[in-house]
N, C-alpha and C. Protein backbone atom coordinates (compact mmCIF):
# COMPACT_ATOMS: atom_id res chain seq x y z
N UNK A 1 19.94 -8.27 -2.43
CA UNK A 1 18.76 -9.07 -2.15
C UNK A 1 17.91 -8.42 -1.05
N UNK A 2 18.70 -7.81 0.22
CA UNK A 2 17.94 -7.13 0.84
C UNK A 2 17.13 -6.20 0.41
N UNK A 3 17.65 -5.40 -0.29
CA UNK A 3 16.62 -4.29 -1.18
C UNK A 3 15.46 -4.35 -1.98
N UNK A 4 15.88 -5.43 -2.25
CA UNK A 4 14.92 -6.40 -2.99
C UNK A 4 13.54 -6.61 -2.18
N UNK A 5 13.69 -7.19 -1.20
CA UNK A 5 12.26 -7.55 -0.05
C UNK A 5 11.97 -5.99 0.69
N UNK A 6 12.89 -5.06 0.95
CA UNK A 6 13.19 -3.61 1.58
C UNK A 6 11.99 -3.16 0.85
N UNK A 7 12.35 -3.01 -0.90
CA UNK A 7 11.13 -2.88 -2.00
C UNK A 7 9.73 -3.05 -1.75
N UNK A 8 10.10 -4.61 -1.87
CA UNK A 8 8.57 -5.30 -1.15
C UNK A 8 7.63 -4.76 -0.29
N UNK A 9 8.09 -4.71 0.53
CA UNK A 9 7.96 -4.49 1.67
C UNK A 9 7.18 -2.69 1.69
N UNK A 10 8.32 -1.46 1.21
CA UNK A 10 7.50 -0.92 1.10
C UNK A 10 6.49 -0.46 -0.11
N UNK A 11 6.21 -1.18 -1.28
CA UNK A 11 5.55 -1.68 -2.09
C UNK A 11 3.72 -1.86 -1.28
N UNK A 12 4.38 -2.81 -0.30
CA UNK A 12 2.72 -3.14 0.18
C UNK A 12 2.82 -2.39 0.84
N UNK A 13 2.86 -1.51 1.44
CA UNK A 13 2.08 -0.60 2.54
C UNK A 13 2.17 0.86 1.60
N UNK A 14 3.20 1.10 0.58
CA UNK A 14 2.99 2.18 -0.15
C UNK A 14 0.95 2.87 -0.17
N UNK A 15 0.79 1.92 -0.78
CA UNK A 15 -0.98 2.60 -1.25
C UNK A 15 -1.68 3.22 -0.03
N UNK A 16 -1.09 2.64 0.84
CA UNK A 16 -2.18 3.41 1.79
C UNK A 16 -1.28 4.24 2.92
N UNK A 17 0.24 4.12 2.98
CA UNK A 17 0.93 5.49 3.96
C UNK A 17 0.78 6.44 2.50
N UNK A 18 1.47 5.91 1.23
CA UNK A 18 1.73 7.58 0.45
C UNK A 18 0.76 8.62 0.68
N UNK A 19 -0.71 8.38 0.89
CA UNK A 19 -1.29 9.90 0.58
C UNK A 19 -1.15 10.96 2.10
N UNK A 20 -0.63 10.18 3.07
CA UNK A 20 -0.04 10.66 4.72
C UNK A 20 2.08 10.91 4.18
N UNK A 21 2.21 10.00 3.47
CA UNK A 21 3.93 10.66 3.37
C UNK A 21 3.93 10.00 2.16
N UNK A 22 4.32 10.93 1.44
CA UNK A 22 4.10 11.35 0.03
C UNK A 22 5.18 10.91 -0.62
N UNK A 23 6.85 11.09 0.30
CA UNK A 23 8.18 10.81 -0.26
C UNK A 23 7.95 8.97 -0.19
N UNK A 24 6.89 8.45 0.69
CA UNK A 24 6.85 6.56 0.80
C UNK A 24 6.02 5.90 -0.75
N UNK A 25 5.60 7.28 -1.50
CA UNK A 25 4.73 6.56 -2.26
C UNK A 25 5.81 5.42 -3.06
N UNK A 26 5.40 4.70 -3.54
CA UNK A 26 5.84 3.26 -4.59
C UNK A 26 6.61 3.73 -5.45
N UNK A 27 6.05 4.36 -6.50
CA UNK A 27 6.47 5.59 -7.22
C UNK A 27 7.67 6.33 -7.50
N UNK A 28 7.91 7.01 -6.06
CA UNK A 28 8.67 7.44 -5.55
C UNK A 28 9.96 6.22 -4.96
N UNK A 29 9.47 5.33 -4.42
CA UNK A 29 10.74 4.46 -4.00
C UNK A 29 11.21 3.61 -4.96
N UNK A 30 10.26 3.64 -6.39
CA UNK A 30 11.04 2.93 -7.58
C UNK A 30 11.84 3.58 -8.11
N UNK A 31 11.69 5.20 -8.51
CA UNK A 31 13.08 6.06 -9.20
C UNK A 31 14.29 6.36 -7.90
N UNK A 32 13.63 6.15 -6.94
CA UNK A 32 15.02 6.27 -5.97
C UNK A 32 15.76 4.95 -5.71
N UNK A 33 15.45 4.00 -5.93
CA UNK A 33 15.80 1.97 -5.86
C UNK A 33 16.58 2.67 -7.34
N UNK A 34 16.26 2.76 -8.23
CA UNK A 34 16.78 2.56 -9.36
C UNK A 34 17.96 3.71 -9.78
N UNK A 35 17.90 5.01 -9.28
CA UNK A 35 18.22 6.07 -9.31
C UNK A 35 20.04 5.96 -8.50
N UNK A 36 19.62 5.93 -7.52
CA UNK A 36 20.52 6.41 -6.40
C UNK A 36 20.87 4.82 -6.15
N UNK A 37 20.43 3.92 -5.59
CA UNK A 37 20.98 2.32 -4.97
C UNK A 37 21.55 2.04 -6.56
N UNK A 38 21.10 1.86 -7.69
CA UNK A 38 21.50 1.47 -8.92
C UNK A 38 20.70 0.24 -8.95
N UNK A 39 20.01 -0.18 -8.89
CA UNK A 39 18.75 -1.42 -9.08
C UNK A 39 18.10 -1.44 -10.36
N UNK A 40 18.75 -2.69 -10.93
CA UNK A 40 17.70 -3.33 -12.48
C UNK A 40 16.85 -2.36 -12.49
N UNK A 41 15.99 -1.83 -13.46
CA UNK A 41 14.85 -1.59 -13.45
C UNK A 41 13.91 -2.16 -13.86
N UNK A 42 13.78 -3.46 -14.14
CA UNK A 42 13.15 -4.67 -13.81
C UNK A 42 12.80 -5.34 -12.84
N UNK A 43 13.82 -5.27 -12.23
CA UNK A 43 13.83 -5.91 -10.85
C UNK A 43 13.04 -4.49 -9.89
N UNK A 44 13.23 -3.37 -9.88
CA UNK A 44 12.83 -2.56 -9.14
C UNK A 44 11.03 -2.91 -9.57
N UNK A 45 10.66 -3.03 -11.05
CA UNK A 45 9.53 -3.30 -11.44
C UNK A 45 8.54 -4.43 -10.71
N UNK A 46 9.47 -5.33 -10.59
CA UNK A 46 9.07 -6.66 -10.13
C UNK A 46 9.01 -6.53 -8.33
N UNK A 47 9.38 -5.79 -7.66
CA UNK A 47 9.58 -6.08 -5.84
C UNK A 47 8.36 -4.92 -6.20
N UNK A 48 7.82 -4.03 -6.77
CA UNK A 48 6.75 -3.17 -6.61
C UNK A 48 5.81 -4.04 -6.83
N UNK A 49 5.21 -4.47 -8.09
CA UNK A 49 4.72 -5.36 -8.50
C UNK A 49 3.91 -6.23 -7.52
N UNK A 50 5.30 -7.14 -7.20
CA UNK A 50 4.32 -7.95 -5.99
C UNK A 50 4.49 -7.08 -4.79
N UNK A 51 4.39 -6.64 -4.33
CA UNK A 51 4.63 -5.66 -3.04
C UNK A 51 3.40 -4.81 -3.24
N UNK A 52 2.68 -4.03 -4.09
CA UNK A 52 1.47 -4.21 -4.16
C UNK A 52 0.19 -4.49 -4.75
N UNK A 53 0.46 -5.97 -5.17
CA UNK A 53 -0.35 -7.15 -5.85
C UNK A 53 -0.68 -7.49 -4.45
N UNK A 54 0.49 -8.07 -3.52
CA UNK A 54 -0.07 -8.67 -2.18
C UNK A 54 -0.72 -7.66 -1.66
N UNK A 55 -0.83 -6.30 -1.63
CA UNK A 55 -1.82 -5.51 -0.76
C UNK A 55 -2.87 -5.51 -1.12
N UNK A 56 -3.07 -5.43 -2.66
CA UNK A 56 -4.26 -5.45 -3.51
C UNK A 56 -5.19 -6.62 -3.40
N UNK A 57 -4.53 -8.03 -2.72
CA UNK A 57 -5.09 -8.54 -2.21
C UNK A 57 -6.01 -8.88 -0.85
N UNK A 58 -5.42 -8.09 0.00
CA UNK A 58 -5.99 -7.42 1.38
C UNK A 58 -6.68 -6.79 1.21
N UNK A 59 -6.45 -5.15 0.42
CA UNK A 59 -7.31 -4.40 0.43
C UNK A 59 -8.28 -5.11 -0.40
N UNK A 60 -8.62 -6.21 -1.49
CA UNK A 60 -9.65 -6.35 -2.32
C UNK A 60 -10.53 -7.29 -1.32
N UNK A 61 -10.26 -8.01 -0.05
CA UNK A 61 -11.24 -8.75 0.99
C UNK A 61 -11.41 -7.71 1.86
N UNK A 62 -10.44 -6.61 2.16
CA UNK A 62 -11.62 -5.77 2.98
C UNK A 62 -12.44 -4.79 2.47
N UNK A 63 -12.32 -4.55 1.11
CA UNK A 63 -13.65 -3.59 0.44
C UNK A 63 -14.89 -4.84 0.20
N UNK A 64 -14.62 -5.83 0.41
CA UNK A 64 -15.84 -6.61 0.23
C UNK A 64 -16.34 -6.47 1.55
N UNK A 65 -15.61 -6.37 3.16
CA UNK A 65 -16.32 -6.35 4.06
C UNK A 65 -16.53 -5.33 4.64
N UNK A 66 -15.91 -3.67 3.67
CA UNK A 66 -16.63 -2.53 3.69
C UNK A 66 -18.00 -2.84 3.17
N UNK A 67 -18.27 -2.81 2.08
CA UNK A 67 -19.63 -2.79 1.10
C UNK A 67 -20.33 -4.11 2.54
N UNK A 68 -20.22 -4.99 3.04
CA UNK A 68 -20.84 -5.88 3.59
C UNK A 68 -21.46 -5.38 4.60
N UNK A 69 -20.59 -4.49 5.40
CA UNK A 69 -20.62 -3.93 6.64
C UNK A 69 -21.64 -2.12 6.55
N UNK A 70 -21.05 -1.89 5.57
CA UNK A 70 -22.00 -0.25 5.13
C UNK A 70 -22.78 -0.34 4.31
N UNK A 71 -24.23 -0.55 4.86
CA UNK A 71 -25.45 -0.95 3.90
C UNK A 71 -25.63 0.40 2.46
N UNK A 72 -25.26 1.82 2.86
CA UNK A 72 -25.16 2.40 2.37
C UNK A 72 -24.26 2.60 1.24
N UNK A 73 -22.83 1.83 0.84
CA UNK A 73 -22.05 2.20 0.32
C UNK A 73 -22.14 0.79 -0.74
N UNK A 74 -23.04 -0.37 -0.08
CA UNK A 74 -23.43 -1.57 -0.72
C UNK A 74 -24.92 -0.84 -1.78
N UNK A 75 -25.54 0.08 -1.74
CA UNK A 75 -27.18 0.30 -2.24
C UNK A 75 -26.67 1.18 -3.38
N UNK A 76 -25.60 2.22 -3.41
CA UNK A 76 -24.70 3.00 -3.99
C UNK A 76 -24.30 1.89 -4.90
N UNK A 77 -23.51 1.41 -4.94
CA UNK A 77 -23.15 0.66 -5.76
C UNK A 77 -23.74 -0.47 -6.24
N UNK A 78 -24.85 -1.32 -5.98
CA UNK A 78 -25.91 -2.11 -6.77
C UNK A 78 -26.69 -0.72 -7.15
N UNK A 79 -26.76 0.27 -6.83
CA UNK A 79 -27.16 1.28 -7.77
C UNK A 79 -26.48 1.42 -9.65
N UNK A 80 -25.55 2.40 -8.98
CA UNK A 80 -24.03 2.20 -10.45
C UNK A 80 -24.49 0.24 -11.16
N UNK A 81 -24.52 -0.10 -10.47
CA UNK A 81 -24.46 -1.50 -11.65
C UNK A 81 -25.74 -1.45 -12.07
N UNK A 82 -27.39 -1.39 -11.03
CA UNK A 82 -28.41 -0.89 -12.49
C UNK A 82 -28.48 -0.04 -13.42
N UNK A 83 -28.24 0.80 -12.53
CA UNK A 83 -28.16 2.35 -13.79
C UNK A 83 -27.87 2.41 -14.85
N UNK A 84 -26.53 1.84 -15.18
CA UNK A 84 -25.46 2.02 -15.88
C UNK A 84 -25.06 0.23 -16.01
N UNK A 85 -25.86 -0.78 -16.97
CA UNK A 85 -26.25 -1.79 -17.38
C UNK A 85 -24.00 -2.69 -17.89
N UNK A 86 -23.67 -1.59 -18.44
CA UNK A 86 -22.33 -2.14 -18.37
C UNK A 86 -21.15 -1.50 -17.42
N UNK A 87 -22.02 -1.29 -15.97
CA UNK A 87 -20.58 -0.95 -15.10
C UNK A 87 -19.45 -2.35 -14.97
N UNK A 88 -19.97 -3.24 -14.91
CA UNK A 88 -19.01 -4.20 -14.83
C UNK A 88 -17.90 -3.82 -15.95
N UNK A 89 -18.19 -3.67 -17.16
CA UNK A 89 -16.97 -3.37 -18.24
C UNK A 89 -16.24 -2.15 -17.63
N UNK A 90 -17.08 -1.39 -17.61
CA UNK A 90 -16.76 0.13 -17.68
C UNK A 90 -15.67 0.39 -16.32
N UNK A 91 -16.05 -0.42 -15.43
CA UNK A 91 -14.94 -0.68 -13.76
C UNK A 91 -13.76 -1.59 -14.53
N UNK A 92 -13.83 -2.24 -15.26
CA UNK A 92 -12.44 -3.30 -15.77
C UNK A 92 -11.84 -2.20 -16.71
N UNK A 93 -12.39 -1.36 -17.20
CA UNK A 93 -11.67 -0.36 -18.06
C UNK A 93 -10.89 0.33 -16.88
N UNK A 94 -11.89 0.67 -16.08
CA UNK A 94 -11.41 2.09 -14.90
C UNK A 94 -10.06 1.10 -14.32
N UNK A 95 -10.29 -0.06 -14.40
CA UNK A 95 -8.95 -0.83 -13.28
C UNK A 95 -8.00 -0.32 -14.43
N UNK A 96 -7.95 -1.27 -15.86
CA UNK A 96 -7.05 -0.92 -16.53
C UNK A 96 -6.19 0.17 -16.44
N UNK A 97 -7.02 1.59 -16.53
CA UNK A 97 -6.13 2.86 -16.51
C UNK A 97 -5.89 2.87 -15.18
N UNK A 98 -6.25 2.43 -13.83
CA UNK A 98 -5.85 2.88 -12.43
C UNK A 98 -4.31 1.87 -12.59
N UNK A 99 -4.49 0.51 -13.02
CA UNK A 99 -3.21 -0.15 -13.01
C UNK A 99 -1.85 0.69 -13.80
N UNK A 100 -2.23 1.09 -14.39
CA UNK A 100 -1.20 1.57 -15.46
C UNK A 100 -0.66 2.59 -15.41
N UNK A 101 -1.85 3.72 -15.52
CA UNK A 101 -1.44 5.37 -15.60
C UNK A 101 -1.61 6.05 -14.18
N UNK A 102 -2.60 4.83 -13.14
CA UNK A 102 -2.32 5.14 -11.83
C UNK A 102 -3.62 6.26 -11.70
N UNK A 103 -4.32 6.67 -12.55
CA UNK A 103 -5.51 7.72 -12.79
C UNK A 103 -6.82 6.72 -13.51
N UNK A 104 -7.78 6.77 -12.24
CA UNK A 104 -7.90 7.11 -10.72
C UNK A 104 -6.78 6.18 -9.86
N UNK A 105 -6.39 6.74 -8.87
CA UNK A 105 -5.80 6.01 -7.96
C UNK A 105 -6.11 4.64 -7.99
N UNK A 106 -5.87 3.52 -7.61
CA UNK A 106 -5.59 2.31 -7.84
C UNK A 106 -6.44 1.85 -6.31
N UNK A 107 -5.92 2.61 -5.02
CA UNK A 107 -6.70 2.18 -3.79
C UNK A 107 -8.34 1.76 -4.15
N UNK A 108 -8.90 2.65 -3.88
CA UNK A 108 -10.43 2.74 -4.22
C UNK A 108 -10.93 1.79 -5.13
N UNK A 109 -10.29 1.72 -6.37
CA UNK A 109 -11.02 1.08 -7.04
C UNK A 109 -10.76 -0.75 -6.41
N UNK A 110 -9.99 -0.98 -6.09
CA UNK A 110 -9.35 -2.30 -5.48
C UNK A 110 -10.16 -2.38 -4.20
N UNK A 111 -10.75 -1.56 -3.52
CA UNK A 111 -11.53 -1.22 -2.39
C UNK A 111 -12.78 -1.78 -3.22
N UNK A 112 -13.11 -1.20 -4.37
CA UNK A 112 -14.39 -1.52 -4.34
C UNK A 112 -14.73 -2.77 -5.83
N UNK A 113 -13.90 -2.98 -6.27
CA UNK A 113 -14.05 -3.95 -6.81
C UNK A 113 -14.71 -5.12 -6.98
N UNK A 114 -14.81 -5.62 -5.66
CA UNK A 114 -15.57 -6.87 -5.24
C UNK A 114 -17.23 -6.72 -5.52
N UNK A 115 -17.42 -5.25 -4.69
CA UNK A 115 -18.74 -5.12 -5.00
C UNK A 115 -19.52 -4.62 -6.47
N UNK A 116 -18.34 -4.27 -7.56
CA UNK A 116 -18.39 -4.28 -8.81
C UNK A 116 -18.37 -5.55 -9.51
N UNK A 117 -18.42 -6.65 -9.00
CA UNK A 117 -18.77 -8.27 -9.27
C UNK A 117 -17.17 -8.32 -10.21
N UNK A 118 -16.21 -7.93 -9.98
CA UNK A 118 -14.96 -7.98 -10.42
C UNK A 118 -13.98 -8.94 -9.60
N UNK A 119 -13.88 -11.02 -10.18
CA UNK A 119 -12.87 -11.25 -9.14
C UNK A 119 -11.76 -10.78 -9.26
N UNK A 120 -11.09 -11.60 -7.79
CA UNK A 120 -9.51 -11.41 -7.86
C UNK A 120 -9.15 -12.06 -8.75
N UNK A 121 -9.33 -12.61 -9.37
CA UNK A 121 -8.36 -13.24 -10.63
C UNK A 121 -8.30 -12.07 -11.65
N UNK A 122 -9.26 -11.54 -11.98
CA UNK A 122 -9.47 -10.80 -13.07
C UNK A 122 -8.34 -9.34 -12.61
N UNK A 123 -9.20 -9.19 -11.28
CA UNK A 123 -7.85 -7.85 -11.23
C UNK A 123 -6.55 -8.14 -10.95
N UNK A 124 -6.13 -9.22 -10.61
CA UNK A 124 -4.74 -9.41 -10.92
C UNK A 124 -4.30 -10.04 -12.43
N UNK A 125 -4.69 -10.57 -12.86
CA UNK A 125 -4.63 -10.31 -14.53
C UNK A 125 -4.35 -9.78 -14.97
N UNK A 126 -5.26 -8.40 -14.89
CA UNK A 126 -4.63 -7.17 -15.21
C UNK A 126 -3.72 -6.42 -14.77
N UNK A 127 -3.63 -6.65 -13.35
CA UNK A 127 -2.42 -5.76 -12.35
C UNK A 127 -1.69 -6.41 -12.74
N UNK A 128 -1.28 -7.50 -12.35
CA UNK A 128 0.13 -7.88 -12.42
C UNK A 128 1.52 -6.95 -13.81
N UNK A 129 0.81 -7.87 -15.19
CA UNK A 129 1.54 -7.24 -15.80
C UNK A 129 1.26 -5.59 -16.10
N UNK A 130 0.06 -5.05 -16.06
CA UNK A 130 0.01 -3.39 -16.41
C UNK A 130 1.32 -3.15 -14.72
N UNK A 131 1.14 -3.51 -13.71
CA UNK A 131 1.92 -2.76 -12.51
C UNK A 131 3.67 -3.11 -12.81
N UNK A 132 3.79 -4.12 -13.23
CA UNK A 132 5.11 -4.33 -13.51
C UNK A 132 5.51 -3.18 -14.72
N UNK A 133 4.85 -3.06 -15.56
CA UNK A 133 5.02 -2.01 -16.60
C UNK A 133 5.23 -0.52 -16.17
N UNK A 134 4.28 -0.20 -15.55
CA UNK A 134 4.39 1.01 -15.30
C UNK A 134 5.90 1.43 -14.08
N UNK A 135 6.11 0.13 -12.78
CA UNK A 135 7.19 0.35 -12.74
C UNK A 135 8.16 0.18 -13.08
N UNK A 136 8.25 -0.51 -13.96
CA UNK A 136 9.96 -0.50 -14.89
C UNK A 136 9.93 1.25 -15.33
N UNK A 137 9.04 1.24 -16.00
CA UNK A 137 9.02 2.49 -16.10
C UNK A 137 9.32 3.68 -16.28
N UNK A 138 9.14 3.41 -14.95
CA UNK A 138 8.91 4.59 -13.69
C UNK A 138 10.34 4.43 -13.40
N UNK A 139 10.74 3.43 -13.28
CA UNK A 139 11.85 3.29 -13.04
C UNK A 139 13.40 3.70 -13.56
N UNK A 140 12.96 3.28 -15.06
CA UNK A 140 14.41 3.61 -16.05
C UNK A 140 14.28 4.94 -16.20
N UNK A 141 12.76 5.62 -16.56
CA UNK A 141 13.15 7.11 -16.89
C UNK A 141 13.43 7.94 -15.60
N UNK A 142 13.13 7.48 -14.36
CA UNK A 142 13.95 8.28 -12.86
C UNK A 142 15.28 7.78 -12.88
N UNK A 143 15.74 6.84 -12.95
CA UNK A 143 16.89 6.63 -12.91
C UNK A 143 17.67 7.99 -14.09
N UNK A 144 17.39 7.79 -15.18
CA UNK A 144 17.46 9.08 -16.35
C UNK A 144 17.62 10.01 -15.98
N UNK A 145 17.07 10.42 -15.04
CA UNK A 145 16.59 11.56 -14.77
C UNK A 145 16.92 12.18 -13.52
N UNK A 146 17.95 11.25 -13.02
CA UNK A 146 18.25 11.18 -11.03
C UNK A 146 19.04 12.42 -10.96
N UNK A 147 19.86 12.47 -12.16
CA UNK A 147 20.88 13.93 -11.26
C UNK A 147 19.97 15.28 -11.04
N UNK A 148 19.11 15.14 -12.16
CA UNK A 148 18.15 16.88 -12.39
C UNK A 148 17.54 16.34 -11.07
N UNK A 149 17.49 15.44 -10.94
CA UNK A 149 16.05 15.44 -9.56
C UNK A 149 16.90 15.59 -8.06
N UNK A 150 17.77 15.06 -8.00
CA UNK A 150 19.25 15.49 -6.98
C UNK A 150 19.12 16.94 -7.02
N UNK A 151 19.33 17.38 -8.25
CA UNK A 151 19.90 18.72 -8.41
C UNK A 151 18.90 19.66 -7.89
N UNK A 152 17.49 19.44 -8.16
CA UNK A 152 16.01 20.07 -7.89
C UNK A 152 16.15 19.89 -5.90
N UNK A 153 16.13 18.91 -5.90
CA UNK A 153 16.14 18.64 -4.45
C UNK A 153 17.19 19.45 -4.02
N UNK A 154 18.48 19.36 -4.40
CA UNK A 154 19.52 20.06 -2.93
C UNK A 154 18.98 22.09 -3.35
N UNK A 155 18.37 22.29 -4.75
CA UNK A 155 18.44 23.65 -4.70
C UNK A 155 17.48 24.22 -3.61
N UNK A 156 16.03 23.05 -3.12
CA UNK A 156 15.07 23.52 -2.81
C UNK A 156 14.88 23.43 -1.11
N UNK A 157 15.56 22.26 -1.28
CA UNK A 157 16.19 21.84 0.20
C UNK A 157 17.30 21.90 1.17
N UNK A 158 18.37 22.25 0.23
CA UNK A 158 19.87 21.86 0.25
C UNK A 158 20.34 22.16 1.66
């Protein structure tokens, strides 16, 4: 059970230490939860999941009071939405693949969402179950895959 909230825990702060420590990404602590501890990979799915659903909720009120606060990064983007008459779709597509395949990164777009007239309901809609998916995942095929990745590690590190 501890591992469980341990998950959580680093789940929400994953999105924004991984691109500073790379071994904290989410990602990374779901094939090692599942790999090495031996954790459901469901359950490893599920403590990611909400671990960062709840960040996605933070970060989605402070990209609204980025865009609020940077008149510039607010004119940019009511730009993209005239220009381009269906950015609203075309950003619910971009979430789709950021939830799932993780490309584009998932930060940014959750950053800027708000000012893409995208609520939180809608992007957790979609997050929830695409993020649980992708970490189960992520999960069963690292677990699969734990000794070659042991094995990669002690040759390179050992």
């Amino acid at each position: 059970m501890l591992a469980f909230f341990t998950l959580v825990g680093l789940a929400f702060v994953g999105p924004v230490v991984s691109p500073f420590m790379p071994l904290l990404a989410t990602e990374a602590m779901a094939v090692f939860y599942c790999g090495e501890l031996g954790m459901n990979p469901w359950l490893v799915g599920l403590a990611c999941m909400i671990g960062q659903n709840l960040a996605y909720i933070v970060l989605y009120y402070s990209g609204a009071a980025l865009t609020d606060r940077w008149a510039r990064l607010k004119r940019q983007i009511d730009w993209l939405r005239v220009r381009y008459s269906g950015a609203r779709r075309t950003f619910v597509i971009t979430w789709l693949c950021a939830a799932f395949f993780g490309v584009p990164p998932a930060l940014p777009v959750v950053l800027l969402a708000r000012g893409f007239s995208m609520r939180l309901t809608t992007l957790l809609a979609i997050g929830l179950p695409l993020r649980l998916l992708r970490f189960t995942l992520l999960a069963a095929v690292g677990s699969a895959l734990w000794p070659a990745i042991l094995d990669l590690w002690h040759r390179f590190w050992g």
